[in-house]
N, C-alpha and C. Protein backbone atom coordinates (compact mmCIF):
# COMPACT_ATOMS: atom_id res chain seq x y z
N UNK A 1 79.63 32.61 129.78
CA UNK A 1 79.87 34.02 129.62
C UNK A 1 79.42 34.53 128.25
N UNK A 2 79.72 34.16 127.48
CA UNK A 2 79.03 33.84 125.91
C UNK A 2 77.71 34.37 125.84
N UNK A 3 76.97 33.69 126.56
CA UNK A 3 75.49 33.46 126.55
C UNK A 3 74.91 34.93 127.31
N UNK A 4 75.98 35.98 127.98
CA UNK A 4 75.49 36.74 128.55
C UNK A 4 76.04 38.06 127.97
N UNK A 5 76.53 38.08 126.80
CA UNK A 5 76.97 39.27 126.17
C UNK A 5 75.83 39.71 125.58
N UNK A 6 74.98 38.99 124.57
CA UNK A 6 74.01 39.14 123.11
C UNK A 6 73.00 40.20 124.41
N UNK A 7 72.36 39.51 125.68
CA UNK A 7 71.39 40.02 126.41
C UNK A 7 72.64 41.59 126.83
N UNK A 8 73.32 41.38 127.12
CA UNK A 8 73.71 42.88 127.62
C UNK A 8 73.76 43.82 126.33
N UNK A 9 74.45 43.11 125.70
CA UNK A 9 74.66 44.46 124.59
C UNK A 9 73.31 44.92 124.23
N UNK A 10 72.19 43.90 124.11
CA UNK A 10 70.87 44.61 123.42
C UNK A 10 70.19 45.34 124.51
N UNK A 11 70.36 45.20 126.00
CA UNK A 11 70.40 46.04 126.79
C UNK A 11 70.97 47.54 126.71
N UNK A 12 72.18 47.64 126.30
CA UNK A 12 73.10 48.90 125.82
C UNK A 12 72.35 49.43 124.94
N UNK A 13 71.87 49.08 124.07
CA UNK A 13 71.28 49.37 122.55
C UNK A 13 69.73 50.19 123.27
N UNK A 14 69.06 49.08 123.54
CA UNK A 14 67.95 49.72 124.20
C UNK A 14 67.83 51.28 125.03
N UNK A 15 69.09 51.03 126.02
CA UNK A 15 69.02 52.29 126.93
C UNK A 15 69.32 52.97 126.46
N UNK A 16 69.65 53.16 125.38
CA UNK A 16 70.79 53.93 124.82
C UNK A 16 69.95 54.90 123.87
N UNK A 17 69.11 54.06 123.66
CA UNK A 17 67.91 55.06 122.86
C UNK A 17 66.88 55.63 123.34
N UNK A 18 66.64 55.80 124.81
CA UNK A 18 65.73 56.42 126.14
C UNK A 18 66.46 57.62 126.11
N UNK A 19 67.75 58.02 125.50
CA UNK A 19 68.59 59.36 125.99
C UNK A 19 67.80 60.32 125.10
N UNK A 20 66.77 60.17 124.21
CA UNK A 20 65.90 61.36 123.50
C UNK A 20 64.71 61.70 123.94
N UNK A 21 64.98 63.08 124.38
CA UNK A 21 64.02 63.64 124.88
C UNK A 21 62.44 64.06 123.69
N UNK A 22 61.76 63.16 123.74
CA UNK A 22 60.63 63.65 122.70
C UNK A 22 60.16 65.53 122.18
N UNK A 23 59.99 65.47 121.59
CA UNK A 23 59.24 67.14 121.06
C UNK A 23 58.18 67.49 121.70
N UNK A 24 57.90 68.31 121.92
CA UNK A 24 56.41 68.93 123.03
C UNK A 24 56.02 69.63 122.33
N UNK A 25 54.67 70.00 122.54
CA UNK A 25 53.99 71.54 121.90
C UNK A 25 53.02 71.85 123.01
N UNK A 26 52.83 73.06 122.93
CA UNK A 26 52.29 74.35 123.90
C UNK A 26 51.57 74.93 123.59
N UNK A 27 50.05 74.98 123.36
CA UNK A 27 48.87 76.02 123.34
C UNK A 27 48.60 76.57 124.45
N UNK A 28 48.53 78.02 124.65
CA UNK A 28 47.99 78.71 125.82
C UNK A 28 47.83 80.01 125.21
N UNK A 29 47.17 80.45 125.77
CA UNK A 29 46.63 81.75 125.62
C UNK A 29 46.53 82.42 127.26
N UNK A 30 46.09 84.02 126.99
CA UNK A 30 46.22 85.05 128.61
C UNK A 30 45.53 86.01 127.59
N UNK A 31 44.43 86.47 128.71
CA UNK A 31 43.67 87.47 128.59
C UNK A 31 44.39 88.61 129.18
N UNK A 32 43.70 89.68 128.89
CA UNK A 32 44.20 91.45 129.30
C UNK A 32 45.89 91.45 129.14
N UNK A 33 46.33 91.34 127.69
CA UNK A 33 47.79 91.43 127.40
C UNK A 33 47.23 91.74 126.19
N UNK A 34 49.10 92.32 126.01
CA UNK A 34 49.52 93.00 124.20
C UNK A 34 50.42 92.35 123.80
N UNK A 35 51.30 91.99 122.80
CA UNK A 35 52.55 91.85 122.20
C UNK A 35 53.13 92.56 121.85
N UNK A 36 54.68 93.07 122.29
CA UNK A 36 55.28 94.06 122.61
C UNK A 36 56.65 93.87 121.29
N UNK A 37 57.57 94.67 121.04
CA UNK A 37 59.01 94.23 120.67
C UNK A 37 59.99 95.15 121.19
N UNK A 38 60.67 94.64 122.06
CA UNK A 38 61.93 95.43 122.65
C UNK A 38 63.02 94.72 121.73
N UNK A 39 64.07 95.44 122.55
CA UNK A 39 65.63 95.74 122.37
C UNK A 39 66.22 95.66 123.46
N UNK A 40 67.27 94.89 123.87
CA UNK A 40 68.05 95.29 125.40
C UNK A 40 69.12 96.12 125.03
N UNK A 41 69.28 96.45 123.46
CA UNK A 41 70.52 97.26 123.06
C UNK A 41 70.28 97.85 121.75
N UNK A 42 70.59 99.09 121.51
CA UNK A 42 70.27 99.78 120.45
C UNK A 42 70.87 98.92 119.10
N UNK A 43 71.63 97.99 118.66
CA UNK A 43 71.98 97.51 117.44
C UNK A 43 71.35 96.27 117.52
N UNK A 44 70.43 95.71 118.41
CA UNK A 44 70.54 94.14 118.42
C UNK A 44 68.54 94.01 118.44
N UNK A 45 68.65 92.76 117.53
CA UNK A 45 67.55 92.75 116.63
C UNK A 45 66.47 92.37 118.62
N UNK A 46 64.58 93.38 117.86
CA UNK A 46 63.70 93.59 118.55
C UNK A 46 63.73 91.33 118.76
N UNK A 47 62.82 91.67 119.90
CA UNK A 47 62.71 90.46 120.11
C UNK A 47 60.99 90.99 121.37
N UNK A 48 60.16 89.53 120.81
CA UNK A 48 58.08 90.14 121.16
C UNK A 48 58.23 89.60 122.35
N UNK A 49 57.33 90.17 123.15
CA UNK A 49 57.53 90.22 124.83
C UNK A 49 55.89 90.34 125.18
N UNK A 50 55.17 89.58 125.52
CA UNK A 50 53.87 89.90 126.75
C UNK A 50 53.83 90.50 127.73
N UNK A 51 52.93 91.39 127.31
CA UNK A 51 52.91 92.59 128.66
C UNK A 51 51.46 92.99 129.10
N UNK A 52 51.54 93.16 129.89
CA UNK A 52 50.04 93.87 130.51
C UNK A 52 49.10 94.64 129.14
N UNK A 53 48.07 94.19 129.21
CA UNK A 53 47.50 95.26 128.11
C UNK A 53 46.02 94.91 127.97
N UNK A 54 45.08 95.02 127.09
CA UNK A 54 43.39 94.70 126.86
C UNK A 54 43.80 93.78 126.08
N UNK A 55 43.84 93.03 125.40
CA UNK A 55 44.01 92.24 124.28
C UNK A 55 43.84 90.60 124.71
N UNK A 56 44.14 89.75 123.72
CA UNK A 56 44.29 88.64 124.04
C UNK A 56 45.40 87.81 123.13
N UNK A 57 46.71 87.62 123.66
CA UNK A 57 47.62 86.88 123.04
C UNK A 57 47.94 85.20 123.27
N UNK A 58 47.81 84.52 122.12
CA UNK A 58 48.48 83.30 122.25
C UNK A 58 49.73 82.49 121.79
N UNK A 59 50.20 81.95 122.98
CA UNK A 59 51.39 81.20 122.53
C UNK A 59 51.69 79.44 121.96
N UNK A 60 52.21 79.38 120.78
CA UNK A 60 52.42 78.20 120.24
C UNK A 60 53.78 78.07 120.30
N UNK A 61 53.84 77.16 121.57
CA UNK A 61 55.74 76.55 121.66
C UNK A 61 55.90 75.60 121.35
N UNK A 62 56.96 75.18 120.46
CA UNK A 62 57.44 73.68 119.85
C UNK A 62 58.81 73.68 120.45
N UNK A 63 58.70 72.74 121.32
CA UNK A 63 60.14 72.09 122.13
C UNK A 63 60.59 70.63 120.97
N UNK A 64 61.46 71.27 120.42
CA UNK A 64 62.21 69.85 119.48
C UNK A 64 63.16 68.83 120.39
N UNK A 65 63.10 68.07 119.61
CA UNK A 65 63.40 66.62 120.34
C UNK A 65 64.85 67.18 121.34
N UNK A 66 65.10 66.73 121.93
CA UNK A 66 66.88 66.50 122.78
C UNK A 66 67.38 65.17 122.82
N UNK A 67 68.65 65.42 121.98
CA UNK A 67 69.37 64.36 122.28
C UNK A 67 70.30 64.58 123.77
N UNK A 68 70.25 63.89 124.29
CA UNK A 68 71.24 64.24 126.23
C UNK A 68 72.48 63.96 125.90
N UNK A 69 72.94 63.32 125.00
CA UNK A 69 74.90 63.19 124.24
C UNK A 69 74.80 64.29 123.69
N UNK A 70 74.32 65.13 123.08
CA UNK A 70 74.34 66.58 122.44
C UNK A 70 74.41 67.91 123.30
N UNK A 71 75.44 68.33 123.94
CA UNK A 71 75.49 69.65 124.95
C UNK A 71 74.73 70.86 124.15
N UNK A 72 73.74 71.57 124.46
CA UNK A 72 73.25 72.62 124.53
C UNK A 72 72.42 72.74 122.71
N UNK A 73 71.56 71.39 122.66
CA UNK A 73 70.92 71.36 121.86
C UNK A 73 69.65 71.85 121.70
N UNK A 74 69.10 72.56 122.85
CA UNK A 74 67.82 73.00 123.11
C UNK A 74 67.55 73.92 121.94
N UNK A 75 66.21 73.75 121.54
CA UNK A 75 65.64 74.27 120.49
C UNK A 75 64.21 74.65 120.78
N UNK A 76 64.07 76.00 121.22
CA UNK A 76 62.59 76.17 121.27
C UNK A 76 61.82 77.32 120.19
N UNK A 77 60.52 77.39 119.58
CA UNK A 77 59.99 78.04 118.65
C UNK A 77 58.69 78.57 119.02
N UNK A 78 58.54 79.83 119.04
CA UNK A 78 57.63 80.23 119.76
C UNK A 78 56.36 80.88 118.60
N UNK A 79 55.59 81.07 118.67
CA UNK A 79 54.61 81.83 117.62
C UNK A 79 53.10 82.60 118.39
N UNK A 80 53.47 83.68 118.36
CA UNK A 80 52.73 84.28 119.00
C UNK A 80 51.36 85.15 118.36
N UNK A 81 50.38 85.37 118.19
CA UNK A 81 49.29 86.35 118.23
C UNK A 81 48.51 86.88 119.13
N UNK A 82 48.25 88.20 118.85
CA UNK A 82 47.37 89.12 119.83
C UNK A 82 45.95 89.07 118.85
N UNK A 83 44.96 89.12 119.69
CA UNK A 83 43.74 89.79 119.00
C UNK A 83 42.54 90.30 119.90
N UNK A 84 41.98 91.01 119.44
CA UNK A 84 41.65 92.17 120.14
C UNK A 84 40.16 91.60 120.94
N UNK A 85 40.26 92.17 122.01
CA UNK A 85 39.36 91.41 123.45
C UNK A 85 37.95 91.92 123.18
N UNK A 86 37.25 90.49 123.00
CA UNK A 86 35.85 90.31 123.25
C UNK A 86 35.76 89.57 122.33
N UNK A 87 36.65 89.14 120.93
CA UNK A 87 36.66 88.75 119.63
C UNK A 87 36.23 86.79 120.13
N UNK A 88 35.56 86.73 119.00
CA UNK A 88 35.00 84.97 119.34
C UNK A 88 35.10 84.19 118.18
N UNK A 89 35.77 85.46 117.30
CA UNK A 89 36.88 84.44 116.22
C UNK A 89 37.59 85.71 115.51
N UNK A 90 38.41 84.75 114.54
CA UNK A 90 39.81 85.65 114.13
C UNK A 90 40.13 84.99 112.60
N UNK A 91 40.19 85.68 111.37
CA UNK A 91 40.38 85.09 110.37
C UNK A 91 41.72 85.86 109.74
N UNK A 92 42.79 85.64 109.49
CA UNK A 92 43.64 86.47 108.46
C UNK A 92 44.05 85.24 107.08
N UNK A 93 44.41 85.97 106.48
CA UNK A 93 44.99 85.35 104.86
C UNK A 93 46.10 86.55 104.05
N UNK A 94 46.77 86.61 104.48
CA UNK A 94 48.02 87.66 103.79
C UNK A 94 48.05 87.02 101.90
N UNK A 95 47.38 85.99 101.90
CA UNK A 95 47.78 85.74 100.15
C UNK A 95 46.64 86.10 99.60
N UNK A 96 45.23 86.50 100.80
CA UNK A 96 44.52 87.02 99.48
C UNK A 96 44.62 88.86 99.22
N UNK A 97 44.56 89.49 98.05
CA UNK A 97 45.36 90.75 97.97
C UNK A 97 43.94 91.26 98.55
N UNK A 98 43.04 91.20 98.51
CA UNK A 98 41.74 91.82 99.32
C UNK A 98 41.72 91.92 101.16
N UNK A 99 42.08 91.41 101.25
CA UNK A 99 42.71 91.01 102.73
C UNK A 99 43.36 92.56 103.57
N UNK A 100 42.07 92.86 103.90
CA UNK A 100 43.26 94.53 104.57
C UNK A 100 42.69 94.40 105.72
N UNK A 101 43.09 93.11 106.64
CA UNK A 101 43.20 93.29 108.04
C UNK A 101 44.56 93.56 108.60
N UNK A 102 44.60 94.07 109.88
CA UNK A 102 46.17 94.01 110.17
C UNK A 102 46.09 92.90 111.87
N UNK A 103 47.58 92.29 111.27
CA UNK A 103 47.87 91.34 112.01
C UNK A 103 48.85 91.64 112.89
N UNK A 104 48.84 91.47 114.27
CA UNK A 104 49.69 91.50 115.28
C UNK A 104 50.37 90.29 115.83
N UNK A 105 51.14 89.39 115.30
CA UNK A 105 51.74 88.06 115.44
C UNK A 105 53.70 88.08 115.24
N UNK A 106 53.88 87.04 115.47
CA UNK A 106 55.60 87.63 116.16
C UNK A 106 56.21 85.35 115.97
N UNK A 107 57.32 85.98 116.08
CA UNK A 107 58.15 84.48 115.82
C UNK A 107 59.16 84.43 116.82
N UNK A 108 59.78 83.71 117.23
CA UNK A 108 60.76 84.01 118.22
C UNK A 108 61.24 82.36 118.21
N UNK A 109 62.94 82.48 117.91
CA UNK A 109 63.84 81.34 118.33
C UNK A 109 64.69 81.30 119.38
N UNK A 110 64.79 80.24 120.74
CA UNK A 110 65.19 80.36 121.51
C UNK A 110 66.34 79.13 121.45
N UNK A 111 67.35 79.15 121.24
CA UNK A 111 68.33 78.23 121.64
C UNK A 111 69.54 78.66 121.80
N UNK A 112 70.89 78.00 121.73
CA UNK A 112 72.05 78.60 122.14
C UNK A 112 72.70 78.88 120.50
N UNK A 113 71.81 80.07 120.34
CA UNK A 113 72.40 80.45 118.92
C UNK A 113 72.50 82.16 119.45
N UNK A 114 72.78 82.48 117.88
CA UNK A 114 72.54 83.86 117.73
C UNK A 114 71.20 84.37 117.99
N UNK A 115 70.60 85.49 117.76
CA UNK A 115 69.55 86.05 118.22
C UNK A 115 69.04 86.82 116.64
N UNK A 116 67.83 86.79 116.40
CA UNK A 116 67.25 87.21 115.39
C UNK A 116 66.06 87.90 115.12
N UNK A 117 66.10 89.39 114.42
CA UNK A 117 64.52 89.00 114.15
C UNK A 117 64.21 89.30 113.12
N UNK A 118 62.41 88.59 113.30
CA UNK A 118 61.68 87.74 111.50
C UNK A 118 61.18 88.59 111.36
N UNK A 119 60.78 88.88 110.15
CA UNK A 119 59.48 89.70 109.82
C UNK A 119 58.06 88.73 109.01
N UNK A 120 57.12 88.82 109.30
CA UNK A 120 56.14 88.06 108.79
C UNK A 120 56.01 87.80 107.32
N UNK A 121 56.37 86.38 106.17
CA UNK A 121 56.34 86.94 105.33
C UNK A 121 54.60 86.36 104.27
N UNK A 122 53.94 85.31 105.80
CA UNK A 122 52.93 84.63 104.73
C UNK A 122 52.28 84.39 105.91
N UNK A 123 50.97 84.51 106.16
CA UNK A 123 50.29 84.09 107.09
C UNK A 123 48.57 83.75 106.75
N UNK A 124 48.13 82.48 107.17
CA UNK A 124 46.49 81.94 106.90
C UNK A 124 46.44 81.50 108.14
N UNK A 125 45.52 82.15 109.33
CA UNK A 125 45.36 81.89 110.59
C UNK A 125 43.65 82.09 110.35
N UNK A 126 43.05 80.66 111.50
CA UNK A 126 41.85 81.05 112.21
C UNK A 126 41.97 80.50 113.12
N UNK A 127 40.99 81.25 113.88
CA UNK A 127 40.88 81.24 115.51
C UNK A 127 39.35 81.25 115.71
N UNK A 128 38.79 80.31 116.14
CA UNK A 128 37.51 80.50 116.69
C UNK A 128 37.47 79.95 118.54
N UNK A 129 36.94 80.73 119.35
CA UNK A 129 36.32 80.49 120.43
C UNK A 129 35.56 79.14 121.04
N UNK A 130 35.93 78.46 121.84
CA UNK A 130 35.22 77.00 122.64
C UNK A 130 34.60 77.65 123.66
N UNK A 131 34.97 77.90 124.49
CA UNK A 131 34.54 78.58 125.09
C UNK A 131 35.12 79.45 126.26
N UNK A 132 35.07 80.15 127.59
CA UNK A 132 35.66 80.95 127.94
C UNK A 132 37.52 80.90 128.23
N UNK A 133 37.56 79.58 128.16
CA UNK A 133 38.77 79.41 128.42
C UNK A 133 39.60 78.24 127.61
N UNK A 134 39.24 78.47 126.65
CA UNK A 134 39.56 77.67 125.26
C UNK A 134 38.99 78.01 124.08
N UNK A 135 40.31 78.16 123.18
CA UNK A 135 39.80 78.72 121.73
C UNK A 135 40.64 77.15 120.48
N UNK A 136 40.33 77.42 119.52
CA UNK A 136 40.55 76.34 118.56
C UNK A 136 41.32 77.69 117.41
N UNK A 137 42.71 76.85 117.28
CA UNK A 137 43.76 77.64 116.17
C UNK A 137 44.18 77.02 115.44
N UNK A 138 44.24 77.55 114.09
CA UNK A 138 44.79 77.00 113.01
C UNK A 138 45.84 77.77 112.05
N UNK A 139 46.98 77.65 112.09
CA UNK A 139 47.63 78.71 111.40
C UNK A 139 48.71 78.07 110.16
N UNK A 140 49.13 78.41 109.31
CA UNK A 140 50.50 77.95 108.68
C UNK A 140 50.82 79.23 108.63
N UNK A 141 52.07 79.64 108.59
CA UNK A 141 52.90 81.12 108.87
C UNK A 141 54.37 80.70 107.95
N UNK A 142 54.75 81.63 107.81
CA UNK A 142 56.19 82.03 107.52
C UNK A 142 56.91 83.06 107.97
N UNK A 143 57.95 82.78 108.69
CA UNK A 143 58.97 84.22 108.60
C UNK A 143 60.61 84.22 108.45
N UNK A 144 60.90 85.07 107.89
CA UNK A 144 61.98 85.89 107.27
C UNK A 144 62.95 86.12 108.46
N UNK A 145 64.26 85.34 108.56
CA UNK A 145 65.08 86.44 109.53
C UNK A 145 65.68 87.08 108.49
N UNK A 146 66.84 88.24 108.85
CA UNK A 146 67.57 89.41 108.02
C UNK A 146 68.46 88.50 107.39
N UNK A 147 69.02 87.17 107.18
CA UNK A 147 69.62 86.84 106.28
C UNK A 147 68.55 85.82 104.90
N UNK A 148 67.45 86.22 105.21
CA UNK A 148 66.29 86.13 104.19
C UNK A 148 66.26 84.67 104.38
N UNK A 149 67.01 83.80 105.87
CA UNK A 149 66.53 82.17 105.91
C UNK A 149 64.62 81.99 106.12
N UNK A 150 64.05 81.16 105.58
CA UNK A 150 62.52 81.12 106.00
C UNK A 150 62.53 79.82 106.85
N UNK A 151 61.47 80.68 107.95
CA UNK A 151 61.21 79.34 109.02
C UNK A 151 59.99 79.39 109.11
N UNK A 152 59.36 78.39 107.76
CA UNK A 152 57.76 78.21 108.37
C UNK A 152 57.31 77.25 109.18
N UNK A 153 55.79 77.28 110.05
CA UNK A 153 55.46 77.07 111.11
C UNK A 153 54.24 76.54 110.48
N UNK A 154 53.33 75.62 110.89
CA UNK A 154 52.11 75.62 110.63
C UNK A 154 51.92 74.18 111.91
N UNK A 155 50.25 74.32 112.65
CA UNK A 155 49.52 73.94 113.61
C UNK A 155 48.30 74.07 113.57
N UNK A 156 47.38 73.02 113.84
CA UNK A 156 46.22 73.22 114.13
C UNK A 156 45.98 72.51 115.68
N UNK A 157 45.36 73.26 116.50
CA UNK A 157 45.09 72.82 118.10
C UNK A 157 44.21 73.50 119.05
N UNK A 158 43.96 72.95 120.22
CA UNK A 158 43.02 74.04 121.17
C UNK A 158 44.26 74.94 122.19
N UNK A 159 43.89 75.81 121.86
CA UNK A 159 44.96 76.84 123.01
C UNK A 159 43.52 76.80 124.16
N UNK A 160 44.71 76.34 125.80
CA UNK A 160 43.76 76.73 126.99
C UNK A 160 44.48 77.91 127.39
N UNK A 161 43.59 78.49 128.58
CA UNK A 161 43.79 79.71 129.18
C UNK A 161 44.81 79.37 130.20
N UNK A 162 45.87 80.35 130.29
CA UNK A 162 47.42 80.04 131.13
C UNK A 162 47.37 81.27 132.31
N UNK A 163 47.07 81.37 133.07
CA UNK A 163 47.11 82.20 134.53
C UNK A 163 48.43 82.70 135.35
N UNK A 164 48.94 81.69 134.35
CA UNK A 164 50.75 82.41 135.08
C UNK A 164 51.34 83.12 134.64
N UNK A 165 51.76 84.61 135.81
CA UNK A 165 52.17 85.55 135.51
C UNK A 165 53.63 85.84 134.60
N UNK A 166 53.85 84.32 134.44
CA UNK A 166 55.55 84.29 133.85
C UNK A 166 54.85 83.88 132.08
N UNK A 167 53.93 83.85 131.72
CA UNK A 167 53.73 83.79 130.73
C UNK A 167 54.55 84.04 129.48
């Protein structure tokens, strides 16, 4: 009996560390859309929404790890840009003061928290075109929620083209 504890317990040990769900990330992009910011209530912070429109917006989702012993640890981070349709690349830099493009990009935290919203406070994004249904992004970002916490973001990857209307 002895001889059959050491094999179980390192069994226990083993399985026991399969209960983490790894981190994911999400490039996609959708043609003929805008990036929107509603409200479902007049005091409660805008939150960016995809909607029908000419444009072209992409989404960068980071699904953080899950522990499955941890109830309602889900953590998702979304980072969004629009840019304007026919474009076959996209350059911004908010740190250089010459820089007078305007940027249409959005942050969004989804978990079982409170609800927030960022305002952009640093952004160096490029975007160049692969081809019709793949572009190549590179961004580091920062944003600001209203208690002035910073949640920067930075990725480099190919966003493909996403066809689903639940985008």
């Amino acid at each position: 009996m002895k001889k059959l504890i050491a094999p179980i317990l390192l069994l226990t040990v083993l399985s026991s560390c399969e209960k983490v769900t790894p981190s994911r990330v999400y490039r996609e992009f959708q043609k003929e859309r805008k990036l929107e910011f509603i409200t479902y209530e007049p005091d409660n912070p805008q939150i960016p929404v995809v909607s029908e429109g000419e444009n072209m917006v992409f989404r960068y989702t980071y699904v953080h790890e899950e522990d499955e012993d941890i109830a309602d640890d889900e953590l998702f981070e979304y980072f969004y840009l629009e840019i304007p349709k026919g474009s076959t690349s996209f350059t911004y830099n908010s740190t250089n003061r010459d820089e007078d493009g305007v940027i249409n990009a959005a942050y969004r935290r989804s978990c079982f928290c409170s609800f927030s919203e960022f305002s952009l406070q640093k952004a160096i994004i490029s975007a160049s075109k692969t081809n019709d249904n793949q572009w190549q992004i590179s961004f580091d970002v920062i944003f600001k929620d209203e208690n002035d916490q910073e949640y920067p973001l930075k990725d480099s990857g190919k966003y493909s083209i996403n066809t689903d209307e639940n985008f």
